[in-house]
C-alpha atoms as a PDB file:
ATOM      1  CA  UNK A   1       0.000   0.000   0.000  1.00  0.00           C
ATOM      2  CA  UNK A   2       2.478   2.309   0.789  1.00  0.00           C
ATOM      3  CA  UNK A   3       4.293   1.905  -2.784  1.00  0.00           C
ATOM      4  CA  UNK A   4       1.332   2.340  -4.507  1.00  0.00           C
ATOM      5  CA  UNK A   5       0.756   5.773  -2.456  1.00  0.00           C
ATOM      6  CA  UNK A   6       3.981   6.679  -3.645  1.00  0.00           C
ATOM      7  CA  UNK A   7       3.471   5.868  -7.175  1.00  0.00           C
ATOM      8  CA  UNK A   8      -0.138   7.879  -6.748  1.00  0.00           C
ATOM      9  CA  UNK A   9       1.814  10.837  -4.889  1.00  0.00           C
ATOM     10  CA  UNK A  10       4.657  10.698  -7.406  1.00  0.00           C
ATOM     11  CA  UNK A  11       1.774  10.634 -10.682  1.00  0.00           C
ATOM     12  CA  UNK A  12      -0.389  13.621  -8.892  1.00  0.00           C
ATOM     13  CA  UNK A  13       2.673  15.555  -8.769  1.00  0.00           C
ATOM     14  CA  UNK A  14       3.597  14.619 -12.600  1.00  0.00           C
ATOM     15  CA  UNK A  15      -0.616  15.846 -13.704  1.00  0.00           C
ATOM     16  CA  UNK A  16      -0.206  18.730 -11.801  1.00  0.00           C
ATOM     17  CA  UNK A  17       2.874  20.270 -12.871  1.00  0.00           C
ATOM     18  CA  UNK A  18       2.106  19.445 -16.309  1.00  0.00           C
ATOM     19  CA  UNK A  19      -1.403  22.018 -15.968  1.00  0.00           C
ATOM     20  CA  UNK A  20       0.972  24.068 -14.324  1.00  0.00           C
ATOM     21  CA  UNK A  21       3.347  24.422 -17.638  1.00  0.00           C
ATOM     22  CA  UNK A  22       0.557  24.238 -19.925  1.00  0.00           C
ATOM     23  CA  UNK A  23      -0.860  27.360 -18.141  1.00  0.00           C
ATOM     24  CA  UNK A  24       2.226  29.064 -18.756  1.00  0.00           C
ATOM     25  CA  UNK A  25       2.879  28.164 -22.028  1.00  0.00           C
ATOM     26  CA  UNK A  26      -0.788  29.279 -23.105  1.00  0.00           C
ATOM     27  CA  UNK A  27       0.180  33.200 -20.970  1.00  0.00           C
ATOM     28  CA  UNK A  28       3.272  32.504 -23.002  1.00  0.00           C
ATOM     29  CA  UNK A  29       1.644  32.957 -26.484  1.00  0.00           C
ATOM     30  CA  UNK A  30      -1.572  34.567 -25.384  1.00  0.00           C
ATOM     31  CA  UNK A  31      -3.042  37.098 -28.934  1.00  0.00           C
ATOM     32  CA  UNK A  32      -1.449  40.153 -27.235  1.00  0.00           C
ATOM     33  CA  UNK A  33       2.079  40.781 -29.123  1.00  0.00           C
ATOM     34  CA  UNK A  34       3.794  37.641 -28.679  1.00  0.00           C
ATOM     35  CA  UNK A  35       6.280  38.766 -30.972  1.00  0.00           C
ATOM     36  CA  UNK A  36       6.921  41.552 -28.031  1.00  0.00           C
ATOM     37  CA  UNK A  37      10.894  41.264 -27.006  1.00  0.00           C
ATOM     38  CA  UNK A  38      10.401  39.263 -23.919  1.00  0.00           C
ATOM     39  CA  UNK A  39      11.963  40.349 -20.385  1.00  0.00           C
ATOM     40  CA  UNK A  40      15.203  37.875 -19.605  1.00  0.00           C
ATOM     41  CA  UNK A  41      15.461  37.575 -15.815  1.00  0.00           C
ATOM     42  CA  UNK A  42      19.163  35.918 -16.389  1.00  0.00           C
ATOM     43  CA  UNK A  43      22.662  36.829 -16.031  1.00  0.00           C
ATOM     44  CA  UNK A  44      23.136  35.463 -19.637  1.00  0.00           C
ATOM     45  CA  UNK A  45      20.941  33.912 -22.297  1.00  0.00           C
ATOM     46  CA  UNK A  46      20.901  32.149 -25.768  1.00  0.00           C
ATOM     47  CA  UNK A  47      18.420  31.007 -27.555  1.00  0.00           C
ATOM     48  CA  UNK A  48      18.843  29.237 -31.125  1.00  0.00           C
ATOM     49  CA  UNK A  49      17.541  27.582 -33.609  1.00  0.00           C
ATOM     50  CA  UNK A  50      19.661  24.777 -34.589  1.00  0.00           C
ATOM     51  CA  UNK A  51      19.167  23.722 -38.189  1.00  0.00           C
ATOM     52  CA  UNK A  52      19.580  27.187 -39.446  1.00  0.00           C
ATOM     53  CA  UNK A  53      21.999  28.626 -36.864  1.00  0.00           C
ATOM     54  CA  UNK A  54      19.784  31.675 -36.294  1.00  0.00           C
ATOM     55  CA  UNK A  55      19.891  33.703 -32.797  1.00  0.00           C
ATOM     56  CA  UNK A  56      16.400  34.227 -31.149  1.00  0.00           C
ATOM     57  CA  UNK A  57      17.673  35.684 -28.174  1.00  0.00           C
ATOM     58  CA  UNK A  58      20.797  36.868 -26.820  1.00  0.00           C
ATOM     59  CA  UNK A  59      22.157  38.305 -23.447  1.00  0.00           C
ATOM     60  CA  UNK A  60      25.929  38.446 -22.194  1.00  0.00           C
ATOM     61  CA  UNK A  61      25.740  35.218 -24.131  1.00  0.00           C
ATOM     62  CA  UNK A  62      30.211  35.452 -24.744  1.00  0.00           C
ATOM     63  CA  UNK A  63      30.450  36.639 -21.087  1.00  0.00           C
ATOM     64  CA  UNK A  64      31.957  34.251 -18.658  1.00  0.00           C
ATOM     65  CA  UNK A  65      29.640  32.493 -15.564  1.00  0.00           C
ATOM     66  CA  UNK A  66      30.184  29.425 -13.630  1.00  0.00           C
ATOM     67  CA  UNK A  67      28.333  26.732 -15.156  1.00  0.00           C
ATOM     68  CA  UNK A  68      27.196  24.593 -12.186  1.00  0.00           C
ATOM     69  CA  UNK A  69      26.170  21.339 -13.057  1.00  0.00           C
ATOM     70  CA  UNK A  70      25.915  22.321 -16.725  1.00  0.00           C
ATOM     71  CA  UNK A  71      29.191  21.350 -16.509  1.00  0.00           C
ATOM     72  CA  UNK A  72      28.066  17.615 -16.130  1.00  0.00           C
ATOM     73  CA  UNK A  73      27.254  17.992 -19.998  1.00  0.00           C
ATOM     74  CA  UNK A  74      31.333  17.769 -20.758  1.00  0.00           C
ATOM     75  CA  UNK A  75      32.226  15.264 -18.116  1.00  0.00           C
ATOM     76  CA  UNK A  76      29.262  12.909 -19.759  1.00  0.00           C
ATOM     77  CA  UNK A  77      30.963  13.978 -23.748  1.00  0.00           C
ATOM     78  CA  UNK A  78      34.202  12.564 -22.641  1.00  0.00           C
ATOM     79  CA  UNK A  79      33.386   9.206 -20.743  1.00  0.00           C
ATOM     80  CA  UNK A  80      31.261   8.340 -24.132  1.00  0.00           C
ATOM     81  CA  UNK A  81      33.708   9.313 -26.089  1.00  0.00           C
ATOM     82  CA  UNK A  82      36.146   7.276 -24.046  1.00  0.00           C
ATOM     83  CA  UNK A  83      34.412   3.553 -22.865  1.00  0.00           C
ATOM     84  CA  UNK A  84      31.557   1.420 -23.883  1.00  0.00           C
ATOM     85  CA  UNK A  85      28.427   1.596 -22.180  1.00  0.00           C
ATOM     86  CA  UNK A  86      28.527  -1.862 -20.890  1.00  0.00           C
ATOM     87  CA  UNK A  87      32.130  -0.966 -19.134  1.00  0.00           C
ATOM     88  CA  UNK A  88      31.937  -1.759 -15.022  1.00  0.00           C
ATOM     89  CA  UNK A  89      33.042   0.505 -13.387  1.00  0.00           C
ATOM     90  CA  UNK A  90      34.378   0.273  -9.342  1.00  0.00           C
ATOM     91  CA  UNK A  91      33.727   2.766  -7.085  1.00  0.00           C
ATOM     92  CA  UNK A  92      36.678   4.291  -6.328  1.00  0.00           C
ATOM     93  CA  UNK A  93      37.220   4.969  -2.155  1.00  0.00           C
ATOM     94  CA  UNK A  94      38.350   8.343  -3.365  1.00  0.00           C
ATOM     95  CA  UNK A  95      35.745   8.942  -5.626  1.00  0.00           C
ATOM     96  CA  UNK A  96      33.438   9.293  -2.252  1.00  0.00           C
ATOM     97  CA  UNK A  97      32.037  12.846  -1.595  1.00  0.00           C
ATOM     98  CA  UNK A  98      30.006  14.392   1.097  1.00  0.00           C
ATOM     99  CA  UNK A  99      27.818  16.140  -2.352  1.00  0.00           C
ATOM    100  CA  UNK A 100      26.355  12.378  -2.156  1.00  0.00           C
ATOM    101  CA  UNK A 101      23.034  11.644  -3.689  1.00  0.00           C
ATOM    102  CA  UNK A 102      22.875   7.522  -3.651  1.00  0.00           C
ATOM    103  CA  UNK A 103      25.162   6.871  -1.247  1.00  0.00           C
ATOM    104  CA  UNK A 104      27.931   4.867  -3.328  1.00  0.00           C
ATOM    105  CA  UNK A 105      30.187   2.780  -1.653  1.00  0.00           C
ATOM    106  CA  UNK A 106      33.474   1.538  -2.411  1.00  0.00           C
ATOM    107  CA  UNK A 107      33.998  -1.411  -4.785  1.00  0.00           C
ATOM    108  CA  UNK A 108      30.301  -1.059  -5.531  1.00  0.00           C
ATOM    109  CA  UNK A 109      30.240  -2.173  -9.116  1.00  0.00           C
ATOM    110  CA  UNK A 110      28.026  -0.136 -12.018  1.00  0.00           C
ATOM    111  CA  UNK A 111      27.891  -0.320 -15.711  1.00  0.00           C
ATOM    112  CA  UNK A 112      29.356   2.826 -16.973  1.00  0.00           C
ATOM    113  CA  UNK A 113      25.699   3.285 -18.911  1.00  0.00           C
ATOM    114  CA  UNK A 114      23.878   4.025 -15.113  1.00  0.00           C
ATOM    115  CA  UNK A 115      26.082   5.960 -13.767  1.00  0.00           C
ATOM    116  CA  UNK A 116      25.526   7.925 -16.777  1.00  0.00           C
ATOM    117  CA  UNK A 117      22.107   7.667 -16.213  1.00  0.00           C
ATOM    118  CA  UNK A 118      22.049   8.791 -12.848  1.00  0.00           C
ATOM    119  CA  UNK A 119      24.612  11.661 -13.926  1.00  0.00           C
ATOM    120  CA  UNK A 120      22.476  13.091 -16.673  1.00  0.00           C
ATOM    121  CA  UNK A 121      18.877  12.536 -15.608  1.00  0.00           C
ATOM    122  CA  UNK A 122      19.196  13.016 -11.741  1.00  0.00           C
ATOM    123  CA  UNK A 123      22.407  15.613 -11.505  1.00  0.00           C
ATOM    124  CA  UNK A 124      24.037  12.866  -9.049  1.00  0.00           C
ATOM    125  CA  UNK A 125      27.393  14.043  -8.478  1.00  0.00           C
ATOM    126  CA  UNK A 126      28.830  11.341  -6.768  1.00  0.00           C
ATOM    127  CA  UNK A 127      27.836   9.172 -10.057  1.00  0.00           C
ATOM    128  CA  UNK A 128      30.043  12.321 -11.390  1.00  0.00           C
ATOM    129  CA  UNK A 129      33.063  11.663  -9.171  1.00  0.00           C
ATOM    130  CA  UNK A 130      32.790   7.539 -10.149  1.00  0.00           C
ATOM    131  CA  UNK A 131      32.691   8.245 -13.440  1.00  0.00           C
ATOM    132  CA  UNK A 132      35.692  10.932 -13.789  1.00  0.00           C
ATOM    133  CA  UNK A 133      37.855   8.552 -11.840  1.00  0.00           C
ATOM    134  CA  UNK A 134      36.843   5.490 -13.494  1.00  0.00           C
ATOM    135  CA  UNK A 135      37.624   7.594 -17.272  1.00  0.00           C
ATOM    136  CA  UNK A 136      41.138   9.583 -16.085  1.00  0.00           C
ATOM    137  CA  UNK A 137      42.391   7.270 -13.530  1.00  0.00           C
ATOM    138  CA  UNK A 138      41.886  10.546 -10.855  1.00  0.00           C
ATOM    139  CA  UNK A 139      40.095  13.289 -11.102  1.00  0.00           C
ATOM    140  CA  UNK A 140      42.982  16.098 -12.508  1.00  0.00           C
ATOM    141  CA  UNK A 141      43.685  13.613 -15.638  1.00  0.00           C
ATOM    142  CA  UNK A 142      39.898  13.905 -16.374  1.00  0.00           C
ATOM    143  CA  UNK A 143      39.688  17.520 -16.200  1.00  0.00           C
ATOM    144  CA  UNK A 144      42.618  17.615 -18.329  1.00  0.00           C
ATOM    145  CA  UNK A 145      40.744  15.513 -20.871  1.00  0.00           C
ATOM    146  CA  UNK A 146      37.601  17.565 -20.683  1.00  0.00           C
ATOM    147  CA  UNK A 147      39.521  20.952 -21.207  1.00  0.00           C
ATOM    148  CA  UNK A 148      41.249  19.047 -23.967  1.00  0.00           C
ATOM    149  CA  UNK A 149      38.017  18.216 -25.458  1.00  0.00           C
ATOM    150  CA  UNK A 150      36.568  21.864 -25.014  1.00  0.00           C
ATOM    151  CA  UNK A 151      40.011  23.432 -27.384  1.00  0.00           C
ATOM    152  CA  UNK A 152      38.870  20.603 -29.968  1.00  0.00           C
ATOM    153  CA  UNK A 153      35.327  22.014 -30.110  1.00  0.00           C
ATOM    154  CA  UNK A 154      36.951  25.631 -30.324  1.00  0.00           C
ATOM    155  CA  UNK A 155      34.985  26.870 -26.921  1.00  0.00           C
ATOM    156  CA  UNK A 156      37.830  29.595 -26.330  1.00  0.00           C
ATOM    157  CA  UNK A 157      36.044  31.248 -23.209  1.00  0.00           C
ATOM    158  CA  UNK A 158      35.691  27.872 -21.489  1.00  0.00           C
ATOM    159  CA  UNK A 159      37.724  26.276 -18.901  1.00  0.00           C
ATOM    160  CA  UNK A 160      36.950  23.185 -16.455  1.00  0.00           C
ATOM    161  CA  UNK A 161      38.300  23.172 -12.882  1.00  0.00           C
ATOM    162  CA  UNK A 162      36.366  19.710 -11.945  1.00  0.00           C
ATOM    163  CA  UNK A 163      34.080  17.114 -13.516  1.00  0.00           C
ATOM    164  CA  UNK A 164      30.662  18.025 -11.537  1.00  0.00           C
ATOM    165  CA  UNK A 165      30.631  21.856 -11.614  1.00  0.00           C
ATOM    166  CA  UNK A 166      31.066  22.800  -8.122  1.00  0.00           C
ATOM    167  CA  UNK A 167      32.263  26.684  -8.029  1.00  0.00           C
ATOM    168  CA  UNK A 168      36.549  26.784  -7.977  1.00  0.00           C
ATOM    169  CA  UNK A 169      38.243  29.332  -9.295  1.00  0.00           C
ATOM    170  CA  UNK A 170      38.983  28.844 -13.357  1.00  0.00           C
ATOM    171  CA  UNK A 171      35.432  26.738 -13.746  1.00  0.00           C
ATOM    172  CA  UNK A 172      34.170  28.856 -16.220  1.00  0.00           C
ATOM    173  CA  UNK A 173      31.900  29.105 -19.598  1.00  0.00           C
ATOM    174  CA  UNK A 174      29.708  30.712 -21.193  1.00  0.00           C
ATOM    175  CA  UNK A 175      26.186  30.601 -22.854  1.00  0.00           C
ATOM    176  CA  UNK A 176      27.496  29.878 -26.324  1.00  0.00           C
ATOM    177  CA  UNK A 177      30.001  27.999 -25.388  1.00  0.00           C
ATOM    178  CA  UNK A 178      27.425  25.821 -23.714  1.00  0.00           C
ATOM    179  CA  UNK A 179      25.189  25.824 -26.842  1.00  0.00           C
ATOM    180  CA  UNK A 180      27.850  24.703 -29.123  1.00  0.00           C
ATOM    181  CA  UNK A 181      28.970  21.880 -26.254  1.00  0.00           C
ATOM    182  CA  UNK A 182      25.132  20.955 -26.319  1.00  0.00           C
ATOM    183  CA  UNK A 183      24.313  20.786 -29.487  1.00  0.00           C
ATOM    184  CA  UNK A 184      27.553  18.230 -29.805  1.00  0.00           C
ATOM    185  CA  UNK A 185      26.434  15.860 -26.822  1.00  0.00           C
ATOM    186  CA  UNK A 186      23.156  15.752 -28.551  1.00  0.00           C
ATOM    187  CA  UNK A 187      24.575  13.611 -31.601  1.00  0.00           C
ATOM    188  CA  UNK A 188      25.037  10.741 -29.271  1.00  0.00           C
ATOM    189  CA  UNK A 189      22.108   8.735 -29.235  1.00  0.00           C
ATOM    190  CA  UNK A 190      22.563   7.697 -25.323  1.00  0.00           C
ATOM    191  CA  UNK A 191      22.939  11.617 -24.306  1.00  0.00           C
ATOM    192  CA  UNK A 192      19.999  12.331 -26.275  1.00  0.00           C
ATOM    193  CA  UNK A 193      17.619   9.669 -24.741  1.00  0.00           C
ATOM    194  CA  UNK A 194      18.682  10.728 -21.646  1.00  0.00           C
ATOM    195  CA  UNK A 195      18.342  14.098 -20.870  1.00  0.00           C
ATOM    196  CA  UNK A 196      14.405  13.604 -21.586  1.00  0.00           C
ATOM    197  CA  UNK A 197      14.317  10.811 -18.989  1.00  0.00           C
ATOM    198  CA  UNK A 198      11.828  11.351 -16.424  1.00  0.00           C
ATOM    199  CA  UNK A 199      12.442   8.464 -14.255  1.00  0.00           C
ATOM    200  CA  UNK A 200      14.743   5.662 -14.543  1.00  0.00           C
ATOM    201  CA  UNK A 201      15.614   2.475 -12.524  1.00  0.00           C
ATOM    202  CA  UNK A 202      19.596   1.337 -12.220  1.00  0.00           C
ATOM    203  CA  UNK A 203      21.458  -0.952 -10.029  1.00  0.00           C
ATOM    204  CA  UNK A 204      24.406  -2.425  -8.979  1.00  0.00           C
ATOM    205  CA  UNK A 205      25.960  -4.996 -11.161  1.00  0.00           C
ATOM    206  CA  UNK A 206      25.546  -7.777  -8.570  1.00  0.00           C
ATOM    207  CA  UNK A 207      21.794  -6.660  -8.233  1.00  0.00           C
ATOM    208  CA  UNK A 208      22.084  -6.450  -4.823  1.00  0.00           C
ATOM    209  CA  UNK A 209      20.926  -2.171  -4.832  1.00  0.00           C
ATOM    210  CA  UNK A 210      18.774  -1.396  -7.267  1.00  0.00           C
ATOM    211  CA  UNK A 211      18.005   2.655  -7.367  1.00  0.00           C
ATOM    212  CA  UNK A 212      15.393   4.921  -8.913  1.00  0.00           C
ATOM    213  CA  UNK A 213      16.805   8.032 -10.543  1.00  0.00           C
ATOM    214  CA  UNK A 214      14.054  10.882 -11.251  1.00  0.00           C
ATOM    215  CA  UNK A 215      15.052  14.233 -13.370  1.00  0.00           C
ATOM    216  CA  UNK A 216      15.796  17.336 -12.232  1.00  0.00           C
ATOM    217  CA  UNK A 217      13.891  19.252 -15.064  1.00  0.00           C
ATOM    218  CA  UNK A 218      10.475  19.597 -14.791  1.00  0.00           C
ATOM    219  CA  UNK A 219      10.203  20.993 -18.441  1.00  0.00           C
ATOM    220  CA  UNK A 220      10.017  17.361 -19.543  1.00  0.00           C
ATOM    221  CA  UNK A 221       6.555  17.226 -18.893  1.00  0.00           C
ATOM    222  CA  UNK A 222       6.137  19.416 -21.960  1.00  0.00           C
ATOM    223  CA  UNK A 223       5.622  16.989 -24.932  1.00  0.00           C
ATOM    224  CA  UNK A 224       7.413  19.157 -26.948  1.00  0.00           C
ATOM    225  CA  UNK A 225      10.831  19.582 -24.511  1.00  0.00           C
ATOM    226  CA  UNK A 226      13.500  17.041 -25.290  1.00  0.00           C
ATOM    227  CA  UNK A 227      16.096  18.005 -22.596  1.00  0.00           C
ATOM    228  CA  UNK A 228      18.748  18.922 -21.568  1.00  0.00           C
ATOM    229  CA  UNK A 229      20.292  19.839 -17.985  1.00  0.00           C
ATOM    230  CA  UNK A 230      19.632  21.763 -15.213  1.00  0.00           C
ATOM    231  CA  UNK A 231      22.053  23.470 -12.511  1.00  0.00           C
ATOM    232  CA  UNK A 232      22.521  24.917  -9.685  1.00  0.00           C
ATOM    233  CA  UNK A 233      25.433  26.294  -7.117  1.00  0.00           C
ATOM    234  CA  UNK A 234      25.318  29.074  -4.372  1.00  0.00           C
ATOM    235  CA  UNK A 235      27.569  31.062  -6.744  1.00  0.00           C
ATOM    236  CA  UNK A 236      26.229  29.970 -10.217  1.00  0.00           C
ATOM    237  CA  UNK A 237      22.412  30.999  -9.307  1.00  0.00           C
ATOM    238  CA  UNK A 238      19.899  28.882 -11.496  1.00  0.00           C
ATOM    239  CA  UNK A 239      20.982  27.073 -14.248  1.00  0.00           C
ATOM    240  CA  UNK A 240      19.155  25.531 -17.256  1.00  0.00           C
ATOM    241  CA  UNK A 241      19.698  24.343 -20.705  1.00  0.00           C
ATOM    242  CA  UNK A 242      16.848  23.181 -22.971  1.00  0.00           C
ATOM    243  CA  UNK A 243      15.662  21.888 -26.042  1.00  0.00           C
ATOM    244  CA  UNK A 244      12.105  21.511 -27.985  1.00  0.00           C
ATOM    245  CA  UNK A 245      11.537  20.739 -31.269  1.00  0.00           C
ATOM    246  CA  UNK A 246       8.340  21.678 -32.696  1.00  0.00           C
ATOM    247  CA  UNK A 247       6.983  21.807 -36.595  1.00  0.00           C
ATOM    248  CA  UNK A 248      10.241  20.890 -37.886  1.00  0.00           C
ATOM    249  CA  UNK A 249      12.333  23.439 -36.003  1.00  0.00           C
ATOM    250  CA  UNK A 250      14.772  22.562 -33.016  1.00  0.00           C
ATOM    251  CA  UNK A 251      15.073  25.564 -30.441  1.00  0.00           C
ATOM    252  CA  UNK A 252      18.035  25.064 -27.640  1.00  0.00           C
ATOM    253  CA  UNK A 253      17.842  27.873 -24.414  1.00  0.00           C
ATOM    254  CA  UNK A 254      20.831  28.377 -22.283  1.00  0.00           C
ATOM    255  CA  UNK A 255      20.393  30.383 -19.111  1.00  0.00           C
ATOM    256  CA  UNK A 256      22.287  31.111 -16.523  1.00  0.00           C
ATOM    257  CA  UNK A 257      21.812  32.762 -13.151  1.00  0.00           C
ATOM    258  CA  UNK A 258      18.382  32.939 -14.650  1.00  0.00           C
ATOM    259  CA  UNK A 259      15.260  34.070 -12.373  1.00  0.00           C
ATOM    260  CA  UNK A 260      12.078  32.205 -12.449  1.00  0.00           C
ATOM    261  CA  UNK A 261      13.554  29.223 -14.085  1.00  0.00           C
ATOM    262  CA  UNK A 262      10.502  27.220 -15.198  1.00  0.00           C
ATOM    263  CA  UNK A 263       8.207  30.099 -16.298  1.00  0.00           C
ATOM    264  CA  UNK A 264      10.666  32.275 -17.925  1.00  0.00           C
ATOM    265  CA  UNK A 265      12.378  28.667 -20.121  1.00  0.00           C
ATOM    266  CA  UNK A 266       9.117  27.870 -21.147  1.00  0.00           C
ATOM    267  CA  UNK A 267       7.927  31.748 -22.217  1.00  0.00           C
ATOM    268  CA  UNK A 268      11.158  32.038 -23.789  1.00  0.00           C
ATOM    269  CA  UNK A 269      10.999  28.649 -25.495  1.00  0.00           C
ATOM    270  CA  UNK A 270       7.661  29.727 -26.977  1.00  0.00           C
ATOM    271  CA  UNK A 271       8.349  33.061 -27.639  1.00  0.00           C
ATOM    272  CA  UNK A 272      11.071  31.986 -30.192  1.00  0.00           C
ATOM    273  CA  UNK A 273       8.693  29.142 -31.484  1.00  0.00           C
ATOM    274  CA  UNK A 274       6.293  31.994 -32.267  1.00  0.00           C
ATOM    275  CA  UNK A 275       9.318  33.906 -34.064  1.00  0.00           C
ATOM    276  CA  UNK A 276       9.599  30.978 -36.221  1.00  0.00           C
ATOM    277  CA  UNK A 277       5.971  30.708 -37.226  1.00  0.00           C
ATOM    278  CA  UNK A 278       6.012  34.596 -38.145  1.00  0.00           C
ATOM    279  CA  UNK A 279       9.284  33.638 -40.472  1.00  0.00           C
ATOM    280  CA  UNK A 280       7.789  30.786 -41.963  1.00  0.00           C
ATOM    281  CA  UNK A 281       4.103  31.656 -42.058  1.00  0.00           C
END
């Protein structure tokens, strides 16, 4: 009884944020001007339209912020690029943090694949800290790999200080840089699938813990919302990248420090769909 009141609590939750969003989508694009330049409550903004490159939005969008756990968006490029999904990975005693969200513990054994999971759909950082260990043998070599990896994808104002996007001095990027990192991830298949995971079960490789991992973005319950990551650090503020593809075009929103998260991503989001219908129509 008391898993199927969780379920119940967990599905009432689900219904009711998703009125919630649909309410402020329809304020979003209510008849009055909603071609109007919208207010951006963020420190920096960008908002594109992928297939044709073109800039919906832009503010301080080539200044530098801390990323937060945007950062998490690099550290999952890199292990892809570097492992199969089926690798098993040991937790590594040093790979332990107090930032814990499932309570690891050493030579607990995961397929690189859930950790991933639980990286990307749940913002777990100590799946972070497993995972950058596992990839670089510690965490410095890792950090080396994923600055490495941000010169190869030409992100000049970007530099990584750790895997998870805690706030250090040098942890830096900003919201093109992000875009362009995004819009990269997004050609892997597994990354893709991913960051529009609501829920998702893992477990040890034994089978002796098995975990539920639930996302930290509550724009998935838009239909039309695909991703990507959400963030947050004392320093950082409010953190948020996201995707929807609509009608044949694909719109990706990078905000950070940005106010209001969830109503001012999904006016945004719609305000540059409704750009695109004026350019098209």
């Amino acid at each position: 009884m008391k898993r199927w009141r969780q379920g119940t609590s967990l599905s009432v939750a689900m219904i009711v944020m998703a009125v919630w969003l649909c309410s402020a989508f329809a304020t979003a694009m209510t008849p009055s001007s909603p071609l109007d330049r919208p207010v951006i409550k963020a420190s920096a903004l960008y908002l594109i339209e992928l297939q044709s490159g073109r800039v919906l939005l832009e503010k301080n969008a080539t200044r530098r912020f801390p990323p937060a756990s945007l950062t998490k968006i690099m550290t999952a490029l890199v292990a892809l690029e570097s492992a199969p999904l089926q690798e098993v990975v040991k937790i590594h005693p040093r790979s332990i943090i107090h930032h814990s969200s499932y309570n690891f513990q050493p030579g607990e054994e995961f397929i690189l694949r859930d950790l991933l999971t639980a990286m990307l759909v749940a913002s777990a950082n100590d799946a972070c800290e497993a995972i950058a260990w596992h990839i670089g043998g510690d965490k410095k070599r890792f950090v080396a790999k994923m600055n490495e990896r941000a010169d190869r994808l030409g992100l000049k104002d970007t530099h990584f200080a750790n895997a998870c996007g805690f706030d250090a001095p040098g942890h830096y990027s900003t919201a093109t840089d992000l875009a362009t990192l995004t819009e990269q991830a997004l050609q892997s298949p597994f990354f893709s699938m991913m960051v529009r995971t609501l829920v998702r079960d893992i477990s040890t490789v034994d089978g002796a813990r098995k975990l539920s991992v639930h996302s930290t973005n509550e724009l998935l319950v838009d239909p039309d919302v695909n991703g990507v990551k959400t963030g947050y650090t004392s320093k950082a503020g409010r953190c948020l990248i996201a995707s929807m593809f609509k009608d044949g075009h694909r719109l990706l929103l990078v905000g950070l420090n940005i106010r209001d998260q969830w109503d001012q991503a999904s006016m945004l989001l719609r305000y540059g769909q409704a750009v695109l219908q004026g350019a098209t129509s």
